[in-house]
N, C-alpha and C. Protein backbone atom coordinates (compact mmCIF):
# COMPACT_ATOMS: atom_id res chain seq x y z
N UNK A 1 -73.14 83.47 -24.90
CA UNK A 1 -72.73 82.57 -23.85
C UNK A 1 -72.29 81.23 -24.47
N UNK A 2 -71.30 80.28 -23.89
CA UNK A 2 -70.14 79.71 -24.67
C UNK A 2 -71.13 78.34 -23.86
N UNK A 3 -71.73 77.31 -24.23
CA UNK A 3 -71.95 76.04 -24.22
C UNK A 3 -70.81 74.85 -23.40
N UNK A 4 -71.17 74.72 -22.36
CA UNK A 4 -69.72 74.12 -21.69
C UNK A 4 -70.13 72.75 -22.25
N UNK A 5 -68.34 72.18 -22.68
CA UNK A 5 -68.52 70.85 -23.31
C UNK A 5 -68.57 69.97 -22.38
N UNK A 6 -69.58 68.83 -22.56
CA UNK A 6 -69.51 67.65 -21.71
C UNK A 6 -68.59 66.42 -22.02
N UNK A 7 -67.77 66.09 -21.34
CA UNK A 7 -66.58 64.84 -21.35
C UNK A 7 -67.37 63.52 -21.33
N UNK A 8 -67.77 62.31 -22.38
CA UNK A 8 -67.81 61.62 -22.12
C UNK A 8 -67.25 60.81 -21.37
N UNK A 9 -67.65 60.22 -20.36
CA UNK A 9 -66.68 59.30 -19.70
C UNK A 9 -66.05 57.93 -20.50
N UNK A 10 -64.72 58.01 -20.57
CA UNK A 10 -64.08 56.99 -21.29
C UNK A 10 -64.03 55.64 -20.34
N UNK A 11 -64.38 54.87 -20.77
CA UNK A 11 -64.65 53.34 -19.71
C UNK A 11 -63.39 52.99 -19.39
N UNK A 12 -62.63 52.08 -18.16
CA UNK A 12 -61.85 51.42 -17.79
C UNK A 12 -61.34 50.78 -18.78
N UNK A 13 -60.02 50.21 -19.30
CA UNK A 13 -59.99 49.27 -20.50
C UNK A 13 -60.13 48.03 -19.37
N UNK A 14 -60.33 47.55 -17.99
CA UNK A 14 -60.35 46.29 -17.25
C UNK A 14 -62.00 45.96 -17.67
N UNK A 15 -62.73 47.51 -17.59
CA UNK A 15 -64.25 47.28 -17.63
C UNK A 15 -64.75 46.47 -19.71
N UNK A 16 -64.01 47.00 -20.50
CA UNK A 16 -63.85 47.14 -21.83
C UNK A 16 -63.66 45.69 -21.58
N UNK A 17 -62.48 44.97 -21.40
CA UNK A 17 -62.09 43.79 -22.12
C UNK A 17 -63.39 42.46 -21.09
N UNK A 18 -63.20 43.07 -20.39
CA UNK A 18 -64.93 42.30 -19.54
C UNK A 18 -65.92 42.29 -20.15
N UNK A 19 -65.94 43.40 -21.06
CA UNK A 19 -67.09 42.86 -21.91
C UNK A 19 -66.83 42.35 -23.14
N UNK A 20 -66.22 42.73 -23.56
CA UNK A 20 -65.12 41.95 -24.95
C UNK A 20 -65.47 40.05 -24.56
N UNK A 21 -65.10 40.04 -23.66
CA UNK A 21 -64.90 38.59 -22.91
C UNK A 21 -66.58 37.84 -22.95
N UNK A 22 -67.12 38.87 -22.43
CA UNK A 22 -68.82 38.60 -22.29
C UNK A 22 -69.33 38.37 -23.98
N UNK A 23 -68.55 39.03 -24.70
CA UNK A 23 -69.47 38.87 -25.64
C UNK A 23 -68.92 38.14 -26.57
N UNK A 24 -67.84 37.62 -26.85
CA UNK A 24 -67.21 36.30 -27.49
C UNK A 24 -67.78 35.23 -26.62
N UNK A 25 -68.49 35.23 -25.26
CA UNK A 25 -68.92 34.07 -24.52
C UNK A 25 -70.53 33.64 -25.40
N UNK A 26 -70.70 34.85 -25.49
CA UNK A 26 -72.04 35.00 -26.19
C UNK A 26 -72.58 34.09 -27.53
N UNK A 27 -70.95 34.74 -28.48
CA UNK A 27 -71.05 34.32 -29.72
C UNK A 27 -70.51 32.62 -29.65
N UNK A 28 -70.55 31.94 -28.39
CA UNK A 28 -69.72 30.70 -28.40
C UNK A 28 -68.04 30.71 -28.84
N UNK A 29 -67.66 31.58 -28.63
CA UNK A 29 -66.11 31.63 -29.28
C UNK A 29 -65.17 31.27 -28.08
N UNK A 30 -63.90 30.34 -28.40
CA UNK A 30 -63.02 29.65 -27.50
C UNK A 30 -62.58 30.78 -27.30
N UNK A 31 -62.47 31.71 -25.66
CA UNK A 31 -61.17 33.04 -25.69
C UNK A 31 -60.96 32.80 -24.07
N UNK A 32 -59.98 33.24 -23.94
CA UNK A 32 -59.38 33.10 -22.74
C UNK A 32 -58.36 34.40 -22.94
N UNK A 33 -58.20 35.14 -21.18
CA UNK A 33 -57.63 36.55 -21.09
C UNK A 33 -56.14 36.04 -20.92
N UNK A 34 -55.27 36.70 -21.41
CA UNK A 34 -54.09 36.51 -20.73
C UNK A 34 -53.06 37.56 -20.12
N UNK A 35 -53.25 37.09 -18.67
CA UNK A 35 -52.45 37.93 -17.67
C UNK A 35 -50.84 37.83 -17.84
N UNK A 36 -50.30 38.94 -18.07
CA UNK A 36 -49.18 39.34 -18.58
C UNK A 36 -48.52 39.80 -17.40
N UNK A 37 -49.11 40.55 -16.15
CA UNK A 37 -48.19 40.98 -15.06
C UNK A 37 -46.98 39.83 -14.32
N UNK A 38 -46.32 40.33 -13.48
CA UNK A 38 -45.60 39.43 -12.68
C UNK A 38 -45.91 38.05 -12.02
N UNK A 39 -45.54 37.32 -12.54
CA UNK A 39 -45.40 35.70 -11.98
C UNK A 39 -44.83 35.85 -10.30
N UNK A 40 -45.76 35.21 -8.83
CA UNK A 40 -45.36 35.67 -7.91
C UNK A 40 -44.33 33.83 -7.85
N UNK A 41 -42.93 34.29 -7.51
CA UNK A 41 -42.62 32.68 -6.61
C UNK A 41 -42.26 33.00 -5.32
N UNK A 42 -42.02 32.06 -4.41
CA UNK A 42 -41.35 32.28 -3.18
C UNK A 42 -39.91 31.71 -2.96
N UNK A 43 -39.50 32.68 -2.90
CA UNK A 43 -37.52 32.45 -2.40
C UNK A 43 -37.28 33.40 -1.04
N UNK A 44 -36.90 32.04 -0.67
CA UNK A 44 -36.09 32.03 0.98
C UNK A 44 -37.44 32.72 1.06
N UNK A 45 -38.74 32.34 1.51
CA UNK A 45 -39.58 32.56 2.43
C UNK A 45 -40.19 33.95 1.56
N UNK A 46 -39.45 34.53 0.81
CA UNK A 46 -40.06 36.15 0.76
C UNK A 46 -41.01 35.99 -0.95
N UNK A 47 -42.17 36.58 -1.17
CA UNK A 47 -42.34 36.25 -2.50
C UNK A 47 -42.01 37.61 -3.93
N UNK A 48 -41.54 36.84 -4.32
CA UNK A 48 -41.20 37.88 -5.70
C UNK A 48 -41.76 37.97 -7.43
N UNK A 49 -41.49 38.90 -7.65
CA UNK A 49 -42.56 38.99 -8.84
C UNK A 49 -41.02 38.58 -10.08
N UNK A 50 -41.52 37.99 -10.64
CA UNK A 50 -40.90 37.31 -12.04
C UNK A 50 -41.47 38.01 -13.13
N UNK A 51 -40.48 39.21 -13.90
CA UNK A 51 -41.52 40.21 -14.95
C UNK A 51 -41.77 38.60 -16.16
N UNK A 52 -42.54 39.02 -16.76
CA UNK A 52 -43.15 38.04 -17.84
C UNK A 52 -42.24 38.35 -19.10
N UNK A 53 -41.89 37.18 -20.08
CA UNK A 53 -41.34 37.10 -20.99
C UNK A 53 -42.01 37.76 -22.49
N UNK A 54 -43.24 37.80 -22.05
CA UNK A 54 -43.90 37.98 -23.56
C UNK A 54 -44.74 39.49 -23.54
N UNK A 55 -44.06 40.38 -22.95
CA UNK A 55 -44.34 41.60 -22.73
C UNK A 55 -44.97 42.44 -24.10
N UNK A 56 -46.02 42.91 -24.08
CA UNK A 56 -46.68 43.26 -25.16
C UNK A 56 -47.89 42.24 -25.65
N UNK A 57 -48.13 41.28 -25.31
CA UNK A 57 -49.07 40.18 -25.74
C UNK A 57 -50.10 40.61 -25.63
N UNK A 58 -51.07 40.26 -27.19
CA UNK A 58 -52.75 41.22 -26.74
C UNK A 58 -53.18 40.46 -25.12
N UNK A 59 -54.01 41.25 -24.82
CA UNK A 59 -54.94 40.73 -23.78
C UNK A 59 -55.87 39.79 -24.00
N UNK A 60 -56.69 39.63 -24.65
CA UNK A 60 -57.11 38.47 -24.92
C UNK A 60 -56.85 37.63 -26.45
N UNK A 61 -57.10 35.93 -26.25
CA UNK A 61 -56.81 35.01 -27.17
C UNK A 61 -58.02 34.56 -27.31
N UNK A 62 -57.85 34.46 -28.46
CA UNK A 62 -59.26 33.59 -29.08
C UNK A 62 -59.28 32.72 -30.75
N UNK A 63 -59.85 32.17 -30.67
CA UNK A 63 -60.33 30.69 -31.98
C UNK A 63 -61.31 30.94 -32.52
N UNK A 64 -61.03 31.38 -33.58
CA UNK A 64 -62.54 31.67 -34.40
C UNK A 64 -62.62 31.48 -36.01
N UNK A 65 -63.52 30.65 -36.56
CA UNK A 65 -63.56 29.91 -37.57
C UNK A 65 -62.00 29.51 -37.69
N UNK A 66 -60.87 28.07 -36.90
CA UNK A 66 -60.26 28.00 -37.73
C UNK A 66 -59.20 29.26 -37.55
N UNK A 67 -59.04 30.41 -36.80
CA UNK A 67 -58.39 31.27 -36.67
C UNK A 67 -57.42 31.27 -35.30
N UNK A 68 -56.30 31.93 -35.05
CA UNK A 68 -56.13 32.29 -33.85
C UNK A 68 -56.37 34.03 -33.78
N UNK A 69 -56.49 34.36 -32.87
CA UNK A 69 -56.61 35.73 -32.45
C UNK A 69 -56.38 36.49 -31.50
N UNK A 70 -55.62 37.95 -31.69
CA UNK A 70 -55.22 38.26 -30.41
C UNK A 70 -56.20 40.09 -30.53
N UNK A 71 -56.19 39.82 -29.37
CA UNK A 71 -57.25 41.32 -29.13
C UNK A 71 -56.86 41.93 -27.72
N UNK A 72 -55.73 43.20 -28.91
CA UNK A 72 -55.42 44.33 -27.64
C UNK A 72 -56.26 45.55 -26.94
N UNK A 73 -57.04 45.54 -25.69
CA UNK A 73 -57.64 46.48 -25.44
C UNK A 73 -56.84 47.45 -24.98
N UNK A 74 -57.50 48.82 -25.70
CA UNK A 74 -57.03 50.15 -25.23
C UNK A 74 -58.24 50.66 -24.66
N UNK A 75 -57.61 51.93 -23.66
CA UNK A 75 -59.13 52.74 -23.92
C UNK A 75 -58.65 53.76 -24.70
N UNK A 76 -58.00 54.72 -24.20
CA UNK A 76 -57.44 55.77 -24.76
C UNK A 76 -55.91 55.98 -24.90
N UNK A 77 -55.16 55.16 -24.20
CA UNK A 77 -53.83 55.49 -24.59
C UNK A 77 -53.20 54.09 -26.11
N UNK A 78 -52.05 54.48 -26.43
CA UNK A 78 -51.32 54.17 -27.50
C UNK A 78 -50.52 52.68 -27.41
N UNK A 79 -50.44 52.14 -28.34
CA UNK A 79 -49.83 50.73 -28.29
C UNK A 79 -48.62 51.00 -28.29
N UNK A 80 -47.52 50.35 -27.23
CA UNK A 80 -46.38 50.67 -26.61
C UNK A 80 -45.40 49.61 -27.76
N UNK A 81 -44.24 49.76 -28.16
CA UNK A 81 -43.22 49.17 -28.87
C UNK A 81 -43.55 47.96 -28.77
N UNK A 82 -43.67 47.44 -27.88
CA UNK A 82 -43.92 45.75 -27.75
C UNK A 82 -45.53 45.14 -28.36
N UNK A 83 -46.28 46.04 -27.70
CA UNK A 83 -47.51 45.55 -28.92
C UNK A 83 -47.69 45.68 -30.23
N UNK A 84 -47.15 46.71 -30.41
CA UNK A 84 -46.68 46.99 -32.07
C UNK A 84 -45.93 45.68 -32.76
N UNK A 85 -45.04 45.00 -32.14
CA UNK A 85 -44.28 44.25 -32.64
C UNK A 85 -45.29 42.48 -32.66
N UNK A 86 -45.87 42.81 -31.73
CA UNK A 86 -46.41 41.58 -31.34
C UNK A 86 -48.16 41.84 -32.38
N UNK A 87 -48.20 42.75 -32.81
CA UNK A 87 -49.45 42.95 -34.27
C UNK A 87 -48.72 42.02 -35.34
N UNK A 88 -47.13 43.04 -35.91
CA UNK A 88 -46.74 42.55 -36.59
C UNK A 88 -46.49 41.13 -37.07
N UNK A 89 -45.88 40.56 -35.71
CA UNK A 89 -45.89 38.95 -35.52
C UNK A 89 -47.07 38.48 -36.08
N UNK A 90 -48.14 38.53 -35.50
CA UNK A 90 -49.79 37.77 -35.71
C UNK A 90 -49.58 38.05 -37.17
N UNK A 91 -49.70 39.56 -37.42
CA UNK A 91 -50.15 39.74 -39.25
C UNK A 91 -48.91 38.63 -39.86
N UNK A 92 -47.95 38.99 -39.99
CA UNK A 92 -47.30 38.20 -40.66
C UNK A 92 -46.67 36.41 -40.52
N UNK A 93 -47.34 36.04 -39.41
CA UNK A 93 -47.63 34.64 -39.69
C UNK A 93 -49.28 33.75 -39.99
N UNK A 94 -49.86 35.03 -40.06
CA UNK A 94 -51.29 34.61 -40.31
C UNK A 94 -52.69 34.46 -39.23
N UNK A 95 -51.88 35.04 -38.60
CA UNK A 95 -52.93 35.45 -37.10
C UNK A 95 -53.87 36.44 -37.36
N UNK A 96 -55.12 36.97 -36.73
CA UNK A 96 -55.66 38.22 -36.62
C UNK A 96 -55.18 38.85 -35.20
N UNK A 97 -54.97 40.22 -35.53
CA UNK A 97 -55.12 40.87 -34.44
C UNK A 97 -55.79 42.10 -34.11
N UNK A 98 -56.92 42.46 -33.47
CA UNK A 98 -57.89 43.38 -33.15
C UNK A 98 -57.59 44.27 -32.40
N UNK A 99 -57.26 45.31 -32.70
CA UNK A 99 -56.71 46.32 -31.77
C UNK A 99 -58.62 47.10 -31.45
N UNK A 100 -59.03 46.81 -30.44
CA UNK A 100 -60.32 46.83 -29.57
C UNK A 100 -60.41 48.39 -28.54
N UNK A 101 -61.19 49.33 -29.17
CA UNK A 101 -61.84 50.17 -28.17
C UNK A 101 -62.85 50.15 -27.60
N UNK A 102 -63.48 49.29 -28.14
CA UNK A 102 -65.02 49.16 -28.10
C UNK A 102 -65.44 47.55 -27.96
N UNK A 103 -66.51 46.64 -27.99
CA UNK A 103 -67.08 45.45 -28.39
C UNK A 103 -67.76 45.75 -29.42
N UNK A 104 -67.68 46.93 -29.88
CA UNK A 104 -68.40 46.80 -31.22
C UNK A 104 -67.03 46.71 -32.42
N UNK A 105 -65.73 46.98 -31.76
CA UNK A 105 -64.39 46.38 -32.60
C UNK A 105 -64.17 44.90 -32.73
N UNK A 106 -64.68 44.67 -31.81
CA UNK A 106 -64.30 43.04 -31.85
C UNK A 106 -65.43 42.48 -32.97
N UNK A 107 -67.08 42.75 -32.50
CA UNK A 107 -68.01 42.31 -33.27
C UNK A 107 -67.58 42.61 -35.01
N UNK A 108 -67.51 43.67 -35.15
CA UNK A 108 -67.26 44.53 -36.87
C UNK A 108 -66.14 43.15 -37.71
N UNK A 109 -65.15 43.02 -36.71
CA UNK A 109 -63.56 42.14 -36.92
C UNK A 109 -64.62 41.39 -37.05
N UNK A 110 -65.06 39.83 -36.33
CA UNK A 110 -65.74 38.77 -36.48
C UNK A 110 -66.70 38.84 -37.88
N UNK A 111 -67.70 39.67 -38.02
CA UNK A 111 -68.10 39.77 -38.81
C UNK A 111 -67.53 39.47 -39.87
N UNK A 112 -66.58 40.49 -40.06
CA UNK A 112 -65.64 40.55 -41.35
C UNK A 112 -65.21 39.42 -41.47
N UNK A 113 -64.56 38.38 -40.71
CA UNK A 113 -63.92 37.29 -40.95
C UNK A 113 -65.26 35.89 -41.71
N UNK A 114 -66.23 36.34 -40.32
CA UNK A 114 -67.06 35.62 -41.24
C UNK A 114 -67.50 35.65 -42.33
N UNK A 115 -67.33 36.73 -42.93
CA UNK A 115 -67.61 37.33 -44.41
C UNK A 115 -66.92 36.41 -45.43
N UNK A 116 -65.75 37.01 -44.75
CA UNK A 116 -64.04 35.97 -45.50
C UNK A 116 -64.29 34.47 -45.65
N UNK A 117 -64.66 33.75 -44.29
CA UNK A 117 -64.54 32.48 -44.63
C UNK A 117 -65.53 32.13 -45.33
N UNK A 118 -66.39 32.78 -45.04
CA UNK A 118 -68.15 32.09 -45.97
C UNK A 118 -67.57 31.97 -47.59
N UNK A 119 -67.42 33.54 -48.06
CA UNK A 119 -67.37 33.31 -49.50
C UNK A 119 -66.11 32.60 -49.95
């Protein structure tokens, strides 16, 4: 008899970066989320969504030792052309960027940095 597999349940990435958020609050770290959907204005009375210019931007920003940082949450799906590009950006002007499944991605990253700046 064949053992039926159990599916972990994969968390929300809204529930994920909530705690991401909770726990840079924790460690005292400057982060703030940034909402990327449609800008609403109102013309002639009716309101409309304005797509955003910086399409691909991690979800959250943050300051740490001296750093800027961007931290894209996934849960399970793939970083789309625009986040890809927007890694690249950070790496190559000297940014970090945390591509986050977990809060234990974000913690491991911090760590490491603190590692970096100490020695």
């Amino acid at each position: 008899m064949k053992k039926a597999k159990i599916k972990k349940p994969i968390p929300k990435e809204s529930d994920t970066q909530k705690a991401i958020i909770d726990y840079l609050d924790s460690r005292s770290v400057l982060n703030w989320r940034v909402n990327l959907g449609g800008v609403p204005h109102t013309v002639n009375g009716r309101i409309i969504y304005r797509k955003n210019p910086m399409k691909g931007f991690p979800d959250v920003s943050a300051i740490y030792c001296g750093l800027f940082i961007g931290i894209e949450v996934k849960a399970k799906t793939k970083q789309t052309p625009e986040q890809l590009k927007w890694q690249k950006d950070f790496e190559d002007n000297g940014a970090i960027y945390i591509l986050a499944h977990s809060v234990d991605d974000v913690e491991n990253a911090l760590n490491s940095l603190t590692l970096e700046v100490v020695s």
